[in-house]
Protein backbone atom coordinates (compact mmCIF):
# COMPACT_ATOMS: atom_id res chain seq x y z
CA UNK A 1 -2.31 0.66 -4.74
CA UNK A 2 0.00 -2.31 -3.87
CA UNK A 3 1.49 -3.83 -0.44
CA UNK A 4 4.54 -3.22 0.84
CA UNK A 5 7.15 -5.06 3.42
CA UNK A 6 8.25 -2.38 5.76
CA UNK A 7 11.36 -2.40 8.50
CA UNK A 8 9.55 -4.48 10.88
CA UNK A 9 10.41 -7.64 9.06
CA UNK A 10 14.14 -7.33 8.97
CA UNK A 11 15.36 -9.71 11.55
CA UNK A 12 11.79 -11.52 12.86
CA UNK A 13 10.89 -12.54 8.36
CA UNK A 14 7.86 -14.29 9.47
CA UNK A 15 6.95 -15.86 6.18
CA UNK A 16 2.77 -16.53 7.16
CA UNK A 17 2.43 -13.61 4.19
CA UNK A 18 3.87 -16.05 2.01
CA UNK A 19 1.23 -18.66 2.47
CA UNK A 20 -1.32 -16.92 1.47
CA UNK A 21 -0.14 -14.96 -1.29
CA UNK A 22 -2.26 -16.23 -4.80
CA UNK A 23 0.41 -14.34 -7.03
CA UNK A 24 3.87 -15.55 -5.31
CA UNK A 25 5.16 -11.77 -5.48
CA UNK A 26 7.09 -12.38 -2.18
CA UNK A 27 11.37 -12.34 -2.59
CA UNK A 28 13.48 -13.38 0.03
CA UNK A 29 16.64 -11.23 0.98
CA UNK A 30 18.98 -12.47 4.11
CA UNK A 31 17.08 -11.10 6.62
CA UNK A 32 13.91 -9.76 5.37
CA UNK A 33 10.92 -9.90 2.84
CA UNK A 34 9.71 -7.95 0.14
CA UNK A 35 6.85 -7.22 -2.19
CA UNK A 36 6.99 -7.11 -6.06
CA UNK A 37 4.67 -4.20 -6.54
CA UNK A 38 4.07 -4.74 -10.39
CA UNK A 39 2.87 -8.51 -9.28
CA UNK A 40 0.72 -7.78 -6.12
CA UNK A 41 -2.50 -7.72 -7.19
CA UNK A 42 -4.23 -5.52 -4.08
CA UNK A 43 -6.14 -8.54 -2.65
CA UNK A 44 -4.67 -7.49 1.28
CA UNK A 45 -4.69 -11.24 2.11
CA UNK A 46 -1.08 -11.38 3.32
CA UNK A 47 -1.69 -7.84 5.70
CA UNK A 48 -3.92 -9.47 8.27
CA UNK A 49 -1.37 -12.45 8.44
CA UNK A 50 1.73 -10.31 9.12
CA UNK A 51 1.92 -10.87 12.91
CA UNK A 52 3.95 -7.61 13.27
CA UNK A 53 2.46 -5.79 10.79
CA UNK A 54 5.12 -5.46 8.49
CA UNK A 55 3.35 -5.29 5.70
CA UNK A 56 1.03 -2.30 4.42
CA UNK A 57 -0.58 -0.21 1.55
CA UNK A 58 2.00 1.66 -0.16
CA UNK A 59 -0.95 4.60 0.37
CA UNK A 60 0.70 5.01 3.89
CA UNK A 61 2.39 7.89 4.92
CA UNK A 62 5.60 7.11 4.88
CA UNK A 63 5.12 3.72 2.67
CA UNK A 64 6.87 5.82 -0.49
CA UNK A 65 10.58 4.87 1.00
CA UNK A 66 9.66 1.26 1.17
CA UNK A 67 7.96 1.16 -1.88
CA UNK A 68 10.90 2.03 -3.29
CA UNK A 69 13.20 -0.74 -1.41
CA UNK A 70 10.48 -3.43 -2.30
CA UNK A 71 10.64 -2.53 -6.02
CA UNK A 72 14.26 -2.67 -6.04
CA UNK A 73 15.09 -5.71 -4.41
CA UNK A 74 12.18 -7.58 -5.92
CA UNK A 75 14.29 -7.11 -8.90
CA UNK A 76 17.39 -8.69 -7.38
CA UNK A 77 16.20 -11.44 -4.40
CA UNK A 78 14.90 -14.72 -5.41
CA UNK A 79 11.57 -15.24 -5.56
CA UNK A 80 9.62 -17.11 -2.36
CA UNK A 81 6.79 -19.22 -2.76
CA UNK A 82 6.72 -21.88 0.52
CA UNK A 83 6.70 -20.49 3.99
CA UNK A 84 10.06 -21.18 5.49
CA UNK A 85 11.24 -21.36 9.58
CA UNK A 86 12.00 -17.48 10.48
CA UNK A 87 15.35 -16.68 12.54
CA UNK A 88 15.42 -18.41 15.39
CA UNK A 89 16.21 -15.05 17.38
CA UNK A 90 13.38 -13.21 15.80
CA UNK A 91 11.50 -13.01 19.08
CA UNK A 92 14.27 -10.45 20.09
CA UNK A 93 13.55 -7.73 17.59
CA UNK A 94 10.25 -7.72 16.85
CA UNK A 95 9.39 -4.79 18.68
CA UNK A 96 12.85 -3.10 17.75
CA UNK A 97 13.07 -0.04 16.07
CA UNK A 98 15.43 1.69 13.40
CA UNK A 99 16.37 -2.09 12.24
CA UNK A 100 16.50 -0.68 8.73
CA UNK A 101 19.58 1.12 9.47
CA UNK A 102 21.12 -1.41 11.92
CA UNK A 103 20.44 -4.49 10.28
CA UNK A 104 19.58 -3.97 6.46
CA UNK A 105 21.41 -6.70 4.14
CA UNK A 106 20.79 -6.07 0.29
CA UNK A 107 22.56 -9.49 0.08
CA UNK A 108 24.58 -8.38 -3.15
């Protein structure tokens, strides 16, 4: 099992997760976070700090789409260690849904 970011960061990328992370498997895209799944070691310390819950066991239904999107941008984002000032609209789309397919940047 391993964590995974999930749609409800795109736009609000509340970076408490970051924080706490001991293995600094966060990457930064423009407008949301993801997950390095072959660095997350399971510990589940950066789930209960997700304000939104945006993040989540890849044993999730659903979780195999963004499992997939975490792995693959991991590969290409830079990697995030220091928690950073979110958007300063995030407030607006927190509770917004199908941001995935309204809002997605892969930043390439």
């Amino acid at each position: 099992m391993t964590y995974i970011v999930n749609e409800k960061c795109i736009k609000c990328k509340l970076m408490d997760c970051v924080e706490v992370c001991p293995v600094d498997c966060f990457y930064e895209g423009k407008n949301m976070l993801v997950i390095k799944p072959d660095e997350c070691i399971d510990c589940g310390v950066c789930e209960p700090e997700c304000p939104i819950d945006a993040i989540e066991p890849d044993t999730n239904q659903d979780a195999d789409k963004w499992l997939e999107i975490n792995k693959k941008y991991s590969e290409i984002w830079p990697n995030i260690s220091e928690k950073k000032e979110p958007p300063a609209d995030n407030e607006k789309f927190k509770n917004e849904e199908n941001k995935f397919k309204k809002y997605f940047k892969e930043n390439l």
